[in-house]
Each structure stands twice: as structure tokens, then as C-alpha cells.
N, C-alpha and C. Protein backbone atom coordinates (compact mmCIF):
# COMPACT_ATOMS: atom_id res chain seq x y z
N UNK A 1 1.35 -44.83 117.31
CA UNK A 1 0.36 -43.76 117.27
C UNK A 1 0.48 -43.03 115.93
N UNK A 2 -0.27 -42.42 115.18
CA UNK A 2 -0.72 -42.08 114.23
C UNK A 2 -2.29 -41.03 114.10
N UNK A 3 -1.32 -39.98 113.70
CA UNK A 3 -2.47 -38.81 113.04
C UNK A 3 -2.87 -38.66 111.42
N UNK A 4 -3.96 -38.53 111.16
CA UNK A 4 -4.06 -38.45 109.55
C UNK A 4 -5.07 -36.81 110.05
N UNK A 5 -4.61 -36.00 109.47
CA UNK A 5 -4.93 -34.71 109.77
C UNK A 5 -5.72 -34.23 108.16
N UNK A 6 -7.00 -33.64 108.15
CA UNK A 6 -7.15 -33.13 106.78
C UNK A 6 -8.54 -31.83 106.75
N UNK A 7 -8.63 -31.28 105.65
CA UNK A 7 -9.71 -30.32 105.90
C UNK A 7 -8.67 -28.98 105.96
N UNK A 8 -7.38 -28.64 105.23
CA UNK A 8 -6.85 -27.31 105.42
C UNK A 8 -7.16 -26.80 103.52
N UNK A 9 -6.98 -25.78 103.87
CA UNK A 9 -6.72 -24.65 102.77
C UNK A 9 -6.88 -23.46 102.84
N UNK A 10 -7.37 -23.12 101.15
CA UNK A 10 -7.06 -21.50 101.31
C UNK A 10 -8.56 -21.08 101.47
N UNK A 11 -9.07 -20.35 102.01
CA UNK A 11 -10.06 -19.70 102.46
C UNK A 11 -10.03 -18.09 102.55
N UNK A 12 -11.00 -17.38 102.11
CA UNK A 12 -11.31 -16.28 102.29
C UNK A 12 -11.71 -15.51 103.49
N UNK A 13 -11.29 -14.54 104.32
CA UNK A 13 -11.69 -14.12 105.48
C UNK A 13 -13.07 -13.93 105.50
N UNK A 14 -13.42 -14.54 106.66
CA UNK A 14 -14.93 -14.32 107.03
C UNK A 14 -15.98 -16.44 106.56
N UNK A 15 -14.49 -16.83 106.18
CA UNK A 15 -15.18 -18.12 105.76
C UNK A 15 -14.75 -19.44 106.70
N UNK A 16 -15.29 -20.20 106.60
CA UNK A 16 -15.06 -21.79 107.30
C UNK A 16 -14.14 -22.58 106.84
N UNK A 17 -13.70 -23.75 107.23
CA UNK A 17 -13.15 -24.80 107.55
C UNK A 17 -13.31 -25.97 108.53
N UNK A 18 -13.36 -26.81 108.01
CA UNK A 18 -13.15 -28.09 109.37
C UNK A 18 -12.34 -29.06 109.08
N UNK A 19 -11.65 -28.88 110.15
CA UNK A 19 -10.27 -29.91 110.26
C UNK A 19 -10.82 -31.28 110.74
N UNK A 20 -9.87 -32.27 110.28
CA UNK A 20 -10.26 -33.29 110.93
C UNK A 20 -8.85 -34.32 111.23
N UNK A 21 -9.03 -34.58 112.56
CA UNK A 21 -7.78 -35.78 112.71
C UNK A 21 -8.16 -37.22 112.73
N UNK A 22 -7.93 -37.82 111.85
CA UNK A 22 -8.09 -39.77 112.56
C UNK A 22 -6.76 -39.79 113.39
N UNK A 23 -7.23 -40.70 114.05
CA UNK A 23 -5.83 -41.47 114.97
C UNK A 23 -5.97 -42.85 114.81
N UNK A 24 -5.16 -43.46 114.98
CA UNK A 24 -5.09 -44.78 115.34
C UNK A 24 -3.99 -45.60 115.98
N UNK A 25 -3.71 -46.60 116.77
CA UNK A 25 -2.23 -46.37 117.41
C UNK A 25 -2.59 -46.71 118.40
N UNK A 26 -3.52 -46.14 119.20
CA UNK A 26 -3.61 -46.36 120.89
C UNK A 26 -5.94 -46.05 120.93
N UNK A 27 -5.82 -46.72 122.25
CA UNK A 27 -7.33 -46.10 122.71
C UNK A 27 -7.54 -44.92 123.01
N UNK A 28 -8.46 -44.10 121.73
CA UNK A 28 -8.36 -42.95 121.39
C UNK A 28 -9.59 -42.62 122.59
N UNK A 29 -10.68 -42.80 123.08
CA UNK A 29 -11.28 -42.88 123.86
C UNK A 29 -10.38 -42.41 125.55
N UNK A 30 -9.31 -42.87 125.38
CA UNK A 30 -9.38 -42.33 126.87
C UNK A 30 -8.44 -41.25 126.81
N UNK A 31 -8.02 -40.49 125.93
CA UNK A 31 -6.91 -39.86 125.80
C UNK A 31 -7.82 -38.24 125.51
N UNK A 32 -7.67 -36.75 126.47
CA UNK A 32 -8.03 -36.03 125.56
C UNK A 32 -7.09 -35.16 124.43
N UNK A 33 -7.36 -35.08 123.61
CA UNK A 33 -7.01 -34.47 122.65
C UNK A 33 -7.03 -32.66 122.14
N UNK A 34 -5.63 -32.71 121.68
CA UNK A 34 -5.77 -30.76 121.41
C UNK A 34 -5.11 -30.45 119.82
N UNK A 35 -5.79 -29.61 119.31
CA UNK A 35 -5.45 -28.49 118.15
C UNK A 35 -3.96 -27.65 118.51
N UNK A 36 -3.20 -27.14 118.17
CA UNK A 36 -2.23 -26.22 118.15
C UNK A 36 -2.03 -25.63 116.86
N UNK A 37 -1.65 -24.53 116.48
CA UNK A 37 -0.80 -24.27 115.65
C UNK A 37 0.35 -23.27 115.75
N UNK A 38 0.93 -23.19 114.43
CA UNK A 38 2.33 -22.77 114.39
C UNK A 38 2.46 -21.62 113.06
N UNK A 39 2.52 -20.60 113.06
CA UNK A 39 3.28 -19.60 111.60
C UNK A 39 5.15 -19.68 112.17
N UNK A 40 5.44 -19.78 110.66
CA UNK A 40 6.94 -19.52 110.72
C UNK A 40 7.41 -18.50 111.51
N UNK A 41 8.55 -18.68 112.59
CA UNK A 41 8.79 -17.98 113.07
C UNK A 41 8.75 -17.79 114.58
N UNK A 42 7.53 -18.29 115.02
CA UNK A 42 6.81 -18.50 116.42
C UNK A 42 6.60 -19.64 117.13
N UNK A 43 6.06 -20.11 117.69
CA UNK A 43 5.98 -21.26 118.98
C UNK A 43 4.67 -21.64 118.31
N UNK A 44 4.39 -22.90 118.87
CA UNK A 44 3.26 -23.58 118.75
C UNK A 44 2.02 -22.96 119.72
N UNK A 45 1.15 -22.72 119.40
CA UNK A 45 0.31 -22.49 120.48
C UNK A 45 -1.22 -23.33 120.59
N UNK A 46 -1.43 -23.53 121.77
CA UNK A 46 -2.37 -24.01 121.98
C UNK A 46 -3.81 -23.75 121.04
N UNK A 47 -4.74 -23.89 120.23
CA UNK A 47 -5.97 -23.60 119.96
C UNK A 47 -7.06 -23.81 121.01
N UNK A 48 -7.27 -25.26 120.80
CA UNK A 48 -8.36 -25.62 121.29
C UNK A 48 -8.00 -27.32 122.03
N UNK A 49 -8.90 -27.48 123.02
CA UNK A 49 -8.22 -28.87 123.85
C UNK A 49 -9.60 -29.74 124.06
N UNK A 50 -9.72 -31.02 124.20
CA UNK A 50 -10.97 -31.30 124.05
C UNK A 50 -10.90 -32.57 125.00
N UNK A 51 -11.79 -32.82 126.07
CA UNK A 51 -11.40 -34.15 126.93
C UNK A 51 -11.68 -35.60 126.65
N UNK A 52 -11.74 -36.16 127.54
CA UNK A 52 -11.16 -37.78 126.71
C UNK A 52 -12.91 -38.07 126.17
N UNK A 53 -14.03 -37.35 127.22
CA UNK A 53 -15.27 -38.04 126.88
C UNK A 53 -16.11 -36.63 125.57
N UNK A 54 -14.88 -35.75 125.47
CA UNK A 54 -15.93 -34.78 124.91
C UNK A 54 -16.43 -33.75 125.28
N UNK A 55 -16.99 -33.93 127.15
CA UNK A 55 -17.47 -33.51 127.75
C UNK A 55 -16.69 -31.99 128.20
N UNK A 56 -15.56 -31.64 128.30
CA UNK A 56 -14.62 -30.31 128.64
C UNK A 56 -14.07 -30.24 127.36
N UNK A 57 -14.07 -28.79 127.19
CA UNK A 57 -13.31 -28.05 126.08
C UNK A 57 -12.50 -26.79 126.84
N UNK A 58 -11.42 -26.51 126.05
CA UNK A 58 -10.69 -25.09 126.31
C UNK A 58 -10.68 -24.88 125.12
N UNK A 59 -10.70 -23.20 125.20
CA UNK A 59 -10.27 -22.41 123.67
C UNK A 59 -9.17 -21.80 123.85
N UNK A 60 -8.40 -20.84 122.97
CA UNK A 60 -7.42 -19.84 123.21
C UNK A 60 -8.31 -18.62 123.23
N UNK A 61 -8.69 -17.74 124.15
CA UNK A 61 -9.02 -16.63 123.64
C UNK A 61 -9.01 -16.24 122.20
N UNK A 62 -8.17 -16.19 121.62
CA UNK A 62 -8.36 -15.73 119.96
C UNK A 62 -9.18 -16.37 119.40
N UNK A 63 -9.88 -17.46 119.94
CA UNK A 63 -10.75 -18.40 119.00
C UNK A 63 -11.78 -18.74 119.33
N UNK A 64 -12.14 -18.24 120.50
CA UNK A 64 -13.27 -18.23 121.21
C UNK A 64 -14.72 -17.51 120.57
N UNK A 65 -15.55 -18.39 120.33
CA UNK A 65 -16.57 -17.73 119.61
C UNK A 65 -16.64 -18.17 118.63
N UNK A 66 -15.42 -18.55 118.43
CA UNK A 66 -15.35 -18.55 116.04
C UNK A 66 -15.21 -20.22 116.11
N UNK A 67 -14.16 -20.86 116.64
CA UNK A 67 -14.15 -22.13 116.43
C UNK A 67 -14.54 -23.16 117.71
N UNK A 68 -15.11 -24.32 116.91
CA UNK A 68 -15.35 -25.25 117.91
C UNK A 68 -14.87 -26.66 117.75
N UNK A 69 -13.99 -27.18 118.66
CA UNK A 69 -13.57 -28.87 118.68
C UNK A 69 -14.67 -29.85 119.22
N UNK A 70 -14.65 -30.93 118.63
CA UNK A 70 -15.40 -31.92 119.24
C UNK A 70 -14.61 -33.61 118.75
N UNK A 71 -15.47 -34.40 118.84
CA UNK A 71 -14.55 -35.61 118.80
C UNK A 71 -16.07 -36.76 118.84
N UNK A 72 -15.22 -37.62 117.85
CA UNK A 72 -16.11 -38.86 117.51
C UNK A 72 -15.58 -40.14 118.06
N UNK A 73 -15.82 -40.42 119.30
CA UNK A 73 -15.27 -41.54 119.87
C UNK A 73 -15.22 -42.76 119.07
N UNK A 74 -16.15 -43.15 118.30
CA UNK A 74 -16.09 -44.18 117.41
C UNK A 74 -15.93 -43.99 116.13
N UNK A 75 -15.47 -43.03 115.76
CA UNK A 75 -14.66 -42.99 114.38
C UNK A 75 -12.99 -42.57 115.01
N UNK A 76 -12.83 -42.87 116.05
CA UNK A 76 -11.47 -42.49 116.86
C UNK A 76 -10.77 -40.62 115.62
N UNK A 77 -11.77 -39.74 116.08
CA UNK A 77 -11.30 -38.84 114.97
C UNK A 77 -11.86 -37.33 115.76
N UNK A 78 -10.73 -36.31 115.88
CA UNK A 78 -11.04 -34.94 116.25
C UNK A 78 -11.75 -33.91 115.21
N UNK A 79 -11.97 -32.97 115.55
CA UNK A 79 -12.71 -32.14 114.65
C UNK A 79 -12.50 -30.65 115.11
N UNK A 80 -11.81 -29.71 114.15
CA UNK A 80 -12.08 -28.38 114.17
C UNK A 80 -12.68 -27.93 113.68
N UNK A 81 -13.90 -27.26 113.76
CA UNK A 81 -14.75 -26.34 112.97
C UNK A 81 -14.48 -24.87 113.36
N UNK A 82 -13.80 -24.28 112.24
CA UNK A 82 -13.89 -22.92 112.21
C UNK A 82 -14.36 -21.98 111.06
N UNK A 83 -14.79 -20.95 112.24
CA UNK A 83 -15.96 -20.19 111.32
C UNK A 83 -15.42 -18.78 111.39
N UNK A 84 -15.88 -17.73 110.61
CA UNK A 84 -15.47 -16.25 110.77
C UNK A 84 -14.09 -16.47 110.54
N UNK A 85 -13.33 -16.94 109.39
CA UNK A 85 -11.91 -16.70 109.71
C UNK A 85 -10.93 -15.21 109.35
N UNK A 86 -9.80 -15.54 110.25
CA UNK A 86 -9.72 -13.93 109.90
C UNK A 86 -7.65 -14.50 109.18
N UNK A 87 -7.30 -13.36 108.91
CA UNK A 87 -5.94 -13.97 107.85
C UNK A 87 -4.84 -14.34 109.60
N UNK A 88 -5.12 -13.63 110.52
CA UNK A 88 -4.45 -14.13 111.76
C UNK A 88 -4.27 -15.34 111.77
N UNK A 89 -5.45 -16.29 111.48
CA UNK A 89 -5.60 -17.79 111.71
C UNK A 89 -4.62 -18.68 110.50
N UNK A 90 -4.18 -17.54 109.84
CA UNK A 90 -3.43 -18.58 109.10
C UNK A 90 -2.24 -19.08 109.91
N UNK A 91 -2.12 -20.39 109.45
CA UNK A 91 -1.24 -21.21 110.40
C UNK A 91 -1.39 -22.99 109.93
N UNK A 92 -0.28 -23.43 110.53
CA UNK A 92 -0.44 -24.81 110.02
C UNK A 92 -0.99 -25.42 111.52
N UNK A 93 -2.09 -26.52 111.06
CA UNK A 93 -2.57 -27.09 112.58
C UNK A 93 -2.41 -28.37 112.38
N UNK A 94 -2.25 -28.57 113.75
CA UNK A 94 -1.56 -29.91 114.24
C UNK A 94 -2.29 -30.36 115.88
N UNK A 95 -2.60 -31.81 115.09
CA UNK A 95 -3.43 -32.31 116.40
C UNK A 95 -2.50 -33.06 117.26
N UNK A 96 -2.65 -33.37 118.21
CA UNK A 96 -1.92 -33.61 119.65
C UNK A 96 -2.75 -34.51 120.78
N UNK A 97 -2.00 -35.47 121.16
CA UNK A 97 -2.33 -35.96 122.50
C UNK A 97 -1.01 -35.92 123.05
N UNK A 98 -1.05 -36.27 124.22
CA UNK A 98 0.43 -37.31 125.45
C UNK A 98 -0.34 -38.52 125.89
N UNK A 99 0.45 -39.12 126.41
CA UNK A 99 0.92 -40.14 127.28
C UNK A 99 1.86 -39.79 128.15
N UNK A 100 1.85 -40.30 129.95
CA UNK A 100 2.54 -40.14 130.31
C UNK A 100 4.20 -40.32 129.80
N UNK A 101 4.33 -40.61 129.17
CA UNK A 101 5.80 -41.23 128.66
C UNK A 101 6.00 -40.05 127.24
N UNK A 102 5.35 -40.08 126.72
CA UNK A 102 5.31 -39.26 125.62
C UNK A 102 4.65 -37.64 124.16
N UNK A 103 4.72 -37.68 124.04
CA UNK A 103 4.06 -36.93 123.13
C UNK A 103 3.54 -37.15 121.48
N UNK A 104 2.73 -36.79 121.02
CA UNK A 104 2.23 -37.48 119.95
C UNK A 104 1.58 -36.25 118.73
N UNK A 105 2.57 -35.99 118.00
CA UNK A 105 1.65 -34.79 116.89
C UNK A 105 1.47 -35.48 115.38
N UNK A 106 0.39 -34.59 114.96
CA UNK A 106 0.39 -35.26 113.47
C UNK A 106 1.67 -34.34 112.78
N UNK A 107 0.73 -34.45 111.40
CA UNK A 107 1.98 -34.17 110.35
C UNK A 107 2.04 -32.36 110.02
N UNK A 108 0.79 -32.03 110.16
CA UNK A 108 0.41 -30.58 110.35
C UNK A 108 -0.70 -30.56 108.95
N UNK A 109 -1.71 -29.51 108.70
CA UNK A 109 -2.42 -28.96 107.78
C UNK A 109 -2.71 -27.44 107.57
N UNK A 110 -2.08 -27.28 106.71
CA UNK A 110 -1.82 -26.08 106.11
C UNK A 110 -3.64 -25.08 106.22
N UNK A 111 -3.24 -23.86 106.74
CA UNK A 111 -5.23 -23.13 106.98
C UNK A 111 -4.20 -21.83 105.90
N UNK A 112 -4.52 -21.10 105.14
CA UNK A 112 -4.44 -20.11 104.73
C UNK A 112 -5.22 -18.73 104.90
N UNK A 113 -5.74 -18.24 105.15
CA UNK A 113 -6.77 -16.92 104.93
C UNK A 113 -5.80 -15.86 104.52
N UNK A 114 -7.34 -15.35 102.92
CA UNK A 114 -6.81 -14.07 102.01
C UNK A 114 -7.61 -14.33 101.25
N UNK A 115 -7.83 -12.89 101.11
CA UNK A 115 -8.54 -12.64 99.59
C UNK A 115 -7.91 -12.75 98.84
């Protein structure tokens, strides 16, 4: 299994980004897929979770409104779009599935916000 994670930087509050994960490794199709991130110091937390067809999403409260996940079954590849960012969101994000047996993260992508 394999994440190629990309779409981070530095951004100005109040501006966009879209993340993007390829996978490859396993049938990305039946697996759903989630966002997390992490600032030094703290736990990983959930963002955003997205189901195997697309069809169900969860947000974190904090992100509700501003960002949205979706997923390209045939480019086997996730997608964060976030909008309104605020310097809170800075954080490194990291996409995620399981398997019963296991767990699976990418490498992480750096989001910055600041003027």
C-alpha cells in the first residue's frame, strides 16, 4: 500500500488549498478513506472521512463548512478541498485507510496558514 500525498503549502488566511492522495497497493474502491492531521505536540485528529463509494462523508466540526473530501474511484485518488483557511488549520495532513489487519498512512503534507 502506498500514499503519494500533494497540494500542501503556505497560504494566507482566508485562502484555499486542495490536497490530493494517490494510492496504489490495494483496491482503492472498496476501502473508505480519511484526512487527519497533526501540529507538533498533539495527537492526530480526525479531519474528514469519506466512504468506499463516495457516497458518506464525516467532518470534524472545525471544518465543517470550509472543507470538503471527495474521491476519484478511477484515478484511485482522495481529495481535500479547503477553503476559508484560518492559521488553526495549520498542520501536516495525512491520508489514511485500514484493513482489518492493518493500518495504512501516507507520508504527511505540510498546510501552513499566515500572513
Amino acid at each position: 500500500v502506498q500514499f503519494v500525498e500533494s497540494g500542501g503549502g503556505l497560504v494566507q488566511p482566508g485562502g484555499s488549498l486542495r490536497l490530493s492522495c494517490a494510492a496504489s497497493g490495494f483496491t482503492f474502491s472498496s476501502y473508505a478513506m480519511t484526512w487527519y492531521r497533526q501540529t507538533p505536540g498533539k495527537e492526530r485528529e480526525l479531519v474528514a472521512s469519506i466512504s468506499s463509494t463516495g457516497g458518506s462523508t464525516v467532518y470534524a466540526d472545525s471544518v465543517k463548512g470550509r472543507f470538503t473530501i471527495s474521491r476519484d474511484n478511477g484515478k484511485n485518488t482522495v481529495y481535500l478541498q479547503m477553503n476559508s483557511l484560518k492559521p488553526e488549520d495549520t498542520a501536516a495532513y495525512y491520508c489514511h485507510t485500514a484493513s482489518k489487519i492493518s493500518d495504512y498512512w501516507g507520508q504527511g503534507t505540510q498546510v501552513t496558514v499566515s500572513s
